[in-house]
Protein backbone atom coordinates (compact mmCIF):
# COMPACT_ATOMS: atom_id res chain seq x y z
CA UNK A 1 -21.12 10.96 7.30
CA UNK A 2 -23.09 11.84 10.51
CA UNK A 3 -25.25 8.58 10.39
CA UNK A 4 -21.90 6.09 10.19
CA UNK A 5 -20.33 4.97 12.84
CA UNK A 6 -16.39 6.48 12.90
CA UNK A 7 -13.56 6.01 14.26
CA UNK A 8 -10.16 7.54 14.51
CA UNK A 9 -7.26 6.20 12.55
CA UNK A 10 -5.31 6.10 16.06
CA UNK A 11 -7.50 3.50 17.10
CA UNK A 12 -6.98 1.75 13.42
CA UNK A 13 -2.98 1.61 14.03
CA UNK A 14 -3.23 0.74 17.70
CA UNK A 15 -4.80 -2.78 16.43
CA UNK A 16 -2.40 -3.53 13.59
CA UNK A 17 -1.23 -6.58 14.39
CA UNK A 18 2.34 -8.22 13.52
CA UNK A 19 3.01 -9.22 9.72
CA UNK A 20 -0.47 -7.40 9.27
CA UNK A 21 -1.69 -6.78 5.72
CA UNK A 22 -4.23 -3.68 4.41
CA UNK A 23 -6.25 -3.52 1.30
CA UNK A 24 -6.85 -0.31 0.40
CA UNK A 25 -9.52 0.76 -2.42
CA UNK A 26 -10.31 3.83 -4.12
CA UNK A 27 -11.60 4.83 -7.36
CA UNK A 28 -10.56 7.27 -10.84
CA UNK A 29 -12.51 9.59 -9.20
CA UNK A 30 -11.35 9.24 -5.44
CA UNK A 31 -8.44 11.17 -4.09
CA UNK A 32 -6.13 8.63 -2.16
CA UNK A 33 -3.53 11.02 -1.63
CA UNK A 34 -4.93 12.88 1.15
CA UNK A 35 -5.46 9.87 3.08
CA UNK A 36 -1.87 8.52 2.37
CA UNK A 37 -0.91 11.81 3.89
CA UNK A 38 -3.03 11.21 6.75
CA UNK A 39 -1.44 7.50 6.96
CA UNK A 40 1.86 8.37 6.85
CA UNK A 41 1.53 11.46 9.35
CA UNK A 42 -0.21 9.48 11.75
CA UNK A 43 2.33 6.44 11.70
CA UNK A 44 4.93 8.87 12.76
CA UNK A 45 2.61 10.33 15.59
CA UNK A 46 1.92 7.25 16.95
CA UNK A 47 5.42 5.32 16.22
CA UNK A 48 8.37 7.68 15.79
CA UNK A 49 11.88 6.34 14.17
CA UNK A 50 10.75 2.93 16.08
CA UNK A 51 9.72 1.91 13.09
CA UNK A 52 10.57 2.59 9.48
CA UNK A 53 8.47 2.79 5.66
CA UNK A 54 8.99 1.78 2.19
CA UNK A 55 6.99 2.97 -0.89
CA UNK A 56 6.67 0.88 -3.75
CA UNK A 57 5.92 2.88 -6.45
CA UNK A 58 5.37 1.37 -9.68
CA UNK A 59 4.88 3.22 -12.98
CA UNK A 60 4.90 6.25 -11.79
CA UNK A 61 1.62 5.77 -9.61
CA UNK A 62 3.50 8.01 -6.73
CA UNK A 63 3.62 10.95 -8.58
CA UNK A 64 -0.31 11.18 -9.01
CA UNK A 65 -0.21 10.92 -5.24
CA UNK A 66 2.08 14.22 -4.80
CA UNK A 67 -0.18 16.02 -6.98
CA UNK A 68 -3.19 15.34 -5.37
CA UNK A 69 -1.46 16.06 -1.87
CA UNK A 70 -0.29 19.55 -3.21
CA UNK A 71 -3.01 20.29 -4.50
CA UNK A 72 -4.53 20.27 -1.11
CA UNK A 73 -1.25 21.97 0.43
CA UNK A 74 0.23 19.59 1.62
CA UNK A 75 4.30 19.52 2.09
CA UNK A 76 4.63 16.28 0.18
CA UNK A 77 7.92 16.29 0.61
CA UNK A 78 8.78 17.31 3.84
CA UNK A 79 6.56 14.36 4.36
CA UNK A 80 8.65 11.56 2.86
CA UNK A 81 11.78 13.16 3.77
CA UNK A 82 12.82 9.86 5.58
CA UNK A 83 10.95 7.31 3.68
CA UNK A 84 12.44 4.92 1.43
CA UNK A 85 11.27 4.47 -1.87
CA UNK A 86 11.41 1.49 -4.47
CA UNK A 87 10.60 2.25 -8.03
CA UNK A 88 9.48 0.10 -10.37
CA UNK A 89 9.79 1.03 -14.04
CA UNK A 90 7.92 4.98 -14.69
CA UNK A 91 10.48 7.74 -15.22
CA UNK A 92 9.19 10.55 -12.65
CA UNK A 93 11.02 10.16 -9.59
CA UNK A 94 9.69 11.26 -6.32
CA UNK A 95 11.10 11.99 -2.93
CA UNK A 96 14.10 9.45 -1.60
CA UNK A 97 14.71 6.69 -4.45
CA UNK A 98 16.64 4.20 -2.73
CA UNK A 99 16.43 1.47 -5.13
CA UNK A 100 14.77 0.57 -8.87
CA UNK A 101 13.77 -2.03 -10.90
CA UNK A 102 13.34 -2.08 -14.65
CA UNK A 103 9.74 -4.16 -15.45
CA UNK A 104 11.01 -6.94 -17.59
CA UNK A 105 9.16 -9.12 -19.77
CA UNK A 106 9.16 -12.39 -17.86
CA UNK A 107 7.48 -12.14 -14.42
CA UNK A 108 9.71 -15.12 -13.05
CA UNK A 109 12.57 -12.47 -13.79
CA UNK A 110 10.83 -9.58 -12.09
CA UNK A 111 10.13 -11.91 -9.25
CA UNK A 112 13.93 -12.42 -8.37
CA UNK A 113 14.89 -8.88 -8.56
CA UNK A 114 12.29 -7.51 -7.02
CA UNK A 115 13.17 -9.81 -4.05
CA UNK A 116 16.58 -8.65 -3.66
CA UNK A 117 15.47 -4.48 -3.82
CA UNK A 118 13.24 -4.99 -0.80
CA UNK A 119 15.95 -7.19 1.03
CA UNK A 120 18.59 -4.18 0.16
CA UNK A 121 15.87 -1.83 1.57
CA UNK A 122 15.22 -3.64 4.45
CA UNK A 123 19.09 -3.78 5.58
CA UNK A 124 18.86 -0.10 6.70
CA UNK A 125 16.04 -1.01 9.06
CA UNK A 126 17.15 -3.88 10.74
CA UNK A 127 17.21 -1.78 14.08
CA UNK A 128 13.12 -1.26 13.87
CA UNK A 129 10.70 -2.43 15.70
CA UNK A 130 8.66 -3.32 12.26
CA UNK A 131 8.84 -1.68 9.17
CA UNK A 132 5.37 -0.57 6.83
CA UNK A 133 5.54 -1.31 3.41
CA UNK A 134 3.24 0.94 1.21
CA UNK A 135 2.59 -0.26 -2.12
CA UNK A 136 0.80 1.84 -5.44
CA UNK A 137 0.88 0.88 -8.83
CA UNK A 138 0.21 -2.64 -8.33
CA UNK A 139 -2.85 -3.35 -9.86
CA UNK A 140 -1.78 -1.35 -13.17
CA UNK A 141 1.59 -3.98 -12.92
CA UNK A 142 -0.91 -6.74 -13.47
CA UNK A 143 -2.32 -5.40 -16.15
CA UNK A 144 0.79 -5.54 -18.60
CA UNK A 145 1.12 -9.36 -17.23
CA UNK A 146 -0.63 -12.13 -19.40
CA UNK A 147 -3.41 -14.45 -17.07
CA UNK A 148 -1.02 -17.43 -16.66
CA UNK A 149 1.92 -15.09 -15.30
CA UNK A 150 -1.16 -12.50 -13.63
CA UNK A 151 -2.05 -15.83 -11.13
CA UNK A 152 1.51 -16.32 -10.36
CA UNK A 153 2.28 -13.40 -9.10
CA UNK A 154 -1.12 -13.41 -7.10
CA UNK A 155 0.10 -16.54 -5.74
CA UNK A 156 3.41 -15.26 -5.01
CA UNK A 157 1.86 -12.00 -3.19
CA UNK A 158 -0.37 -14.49 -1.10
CA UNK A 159 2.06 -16.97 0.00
CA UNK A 160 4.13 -13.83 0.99
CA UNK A 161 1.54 -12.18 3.11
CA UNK A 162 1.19 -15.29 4.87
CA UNK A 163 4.69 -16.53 5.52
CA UNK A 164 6.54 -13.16 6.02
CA UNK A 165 9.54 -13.71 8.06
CA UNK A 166 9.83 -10.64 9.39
CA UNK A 167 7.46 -7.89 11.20
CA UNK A 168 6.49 -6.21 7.44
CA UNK A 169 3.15 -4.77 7.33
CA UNK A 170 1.77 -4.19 4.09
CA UNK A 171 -0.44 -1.41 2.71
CA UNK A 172 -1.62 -2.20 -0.45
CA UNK A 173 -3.75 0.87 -2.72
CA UNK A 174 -5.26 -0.62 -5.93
CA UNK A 175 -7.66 1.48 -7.95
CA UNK A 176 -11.09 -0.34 -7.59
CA UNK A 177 -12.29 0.74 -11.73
CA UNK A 178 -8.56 -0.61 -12.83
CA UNK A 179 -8.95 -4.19 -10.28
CA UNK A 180 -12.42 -5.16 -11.60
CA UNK A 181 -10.57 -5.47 -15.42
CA UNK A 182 -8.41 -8.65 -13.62
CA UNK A 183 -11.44 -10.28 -12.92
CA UNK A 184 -11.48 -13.63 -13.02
CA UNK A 185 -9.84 -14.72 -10.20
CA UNK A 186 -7.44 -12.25 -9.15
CA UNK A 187 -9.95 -9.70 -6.97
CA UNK A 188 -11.13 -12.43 -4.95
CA UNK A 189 -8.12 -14.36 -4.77
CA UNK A 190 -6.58 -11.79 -3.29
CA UNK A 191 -8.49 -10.60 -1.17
CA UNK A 192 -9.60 -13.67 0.60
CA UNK A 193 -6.05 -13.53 1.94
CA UNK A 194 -5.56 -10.00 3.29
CA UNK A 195 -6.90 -9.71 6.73
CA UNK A 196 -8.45 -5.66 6.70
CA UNK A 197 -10.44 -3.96 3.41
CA UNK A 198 -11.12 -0.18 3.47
CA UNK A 199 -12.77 1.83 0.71
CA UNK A 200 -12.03 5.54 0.21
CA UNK A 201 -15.43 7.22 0.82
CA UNK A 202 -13.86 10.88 0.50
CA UNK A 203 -10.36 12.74 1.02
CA UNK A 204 -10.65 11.89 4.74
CA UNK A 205 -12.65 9.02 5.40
CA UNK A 206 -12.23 5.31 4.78
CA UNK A 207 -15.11 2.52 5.18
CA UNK A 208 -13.88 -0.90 6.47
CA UNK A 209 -15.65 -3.71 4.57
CA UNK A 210 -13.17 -6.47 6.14
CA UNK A 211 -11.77 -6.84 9.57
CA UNK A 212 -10.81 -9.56 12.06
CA UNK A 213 -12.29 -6.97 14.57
CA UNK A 214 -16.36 -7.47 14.40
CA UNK A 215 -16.71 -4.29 16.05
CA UNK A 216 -14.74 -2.10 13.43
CA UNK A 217 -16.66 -3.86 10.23
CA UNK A 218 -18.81 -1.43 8.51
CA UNK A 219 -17.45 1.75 10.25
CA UNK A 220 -15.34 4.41 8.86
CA UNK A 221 -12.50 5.78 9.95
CA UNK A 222 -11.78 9.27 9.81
CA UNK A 223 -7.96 10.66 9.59
């Protein structure tokens, strides 16, 4: 790590921009908890109740998160104790639950529902200055979907991302051995859209492959 470039994830959050959307990679044998940890701490350094954050967990991706975060000692809870949490289908429920949603068979179905969770969610922070959406278990979501229904919802996410209506800015953790198997189209659909791409290099350093800031490309920010 001494010959890269770093920077501090202050300096990351201080150029977030409005509506702002984050692709976050790691792989099987990565430990993306930590740096969630590290996230989610320094969000409320930096930001305070002036903002708010929702976790999307789907299939129970969160609770591999809380395992790798205690097994580091880390208060997992404690840390979530104000964070509101969507789950989608899984059975292991983990810090505040506000709101879940079965997985049903027809993605057009899904689609609805899954609408009107994050618009019940986003009711209790309508006083916010923005609110950070946090999203695991997304890429294993797209696996149970057939291809037709698998570009739909990538189509869906991307018109999303870049017609939000409000000041939502989306973290998005996919695990990089699962989101090669959705190949073709999906990885680079996808990605085309989001505006910054970090890779998990270890439990406290991320490498930033895409940016709109030239300077920031190819460093690695440390948290």
């Amino acid at each position: 790590m001494e010959k890269v470039s770093t920077i501090d994830i202050k300096n990351v959050l201080e150029m977030m921009i409005p509506r702002d959307t984050i692709l976050i990679k790691y792989s099987s044998y990565s430990h993306p908890g930590i740096i969630f940890c590290s996230f989610v701490k320094s969000l409320r350094e930096q930001y305070g109740d002036r903002i708010g954050i929702i976790i999307v967990d789907t299939l129970d991706n969160l609770s591999i998160i809380r395992y790798q975060a205690e097994a580091f000692g880390i208060d997992f809870e404690e840390l979530l104790n104000d964070v509101a949490v969507l789950k989608i289908g899984g059975s292991i429920d983990i810090s505040n639950v506000k709101e879940r949603l079965k997985i049903s068979t027809s993605y057009l179905i899904h689609r609805e529902k899954f609408r009107e969770k994050i618009d019940a969610l986003m009711k209790d922070f309508q006083d916010r200055e923005f609110v950070v959406k946090i999203t695991f278990g997304f890429d294993k979501f797209l696996m149970l979907l057939d291809e037709r229904e698998r570009l739909l919802q990538i189509h869906d996410l991307v018109r999303y991302l870049t017609t939000k209506p409000f000041d939502i800015r989306d973290i998005i953790c996919i695990n990089t051995d699962l989101w090669k198997h959705l190949k073709p189209y999906v990885p680079e659909y996808f990605e085309e859209a989001v505006l910054f791409i970090g890779e998990v290099v270890d439990p406290h350093h991320v490498k930033i492959l895409k940016t709109i800031i030239p300077d920031f490309k190819g460093k690695v920010v440390e948290f």
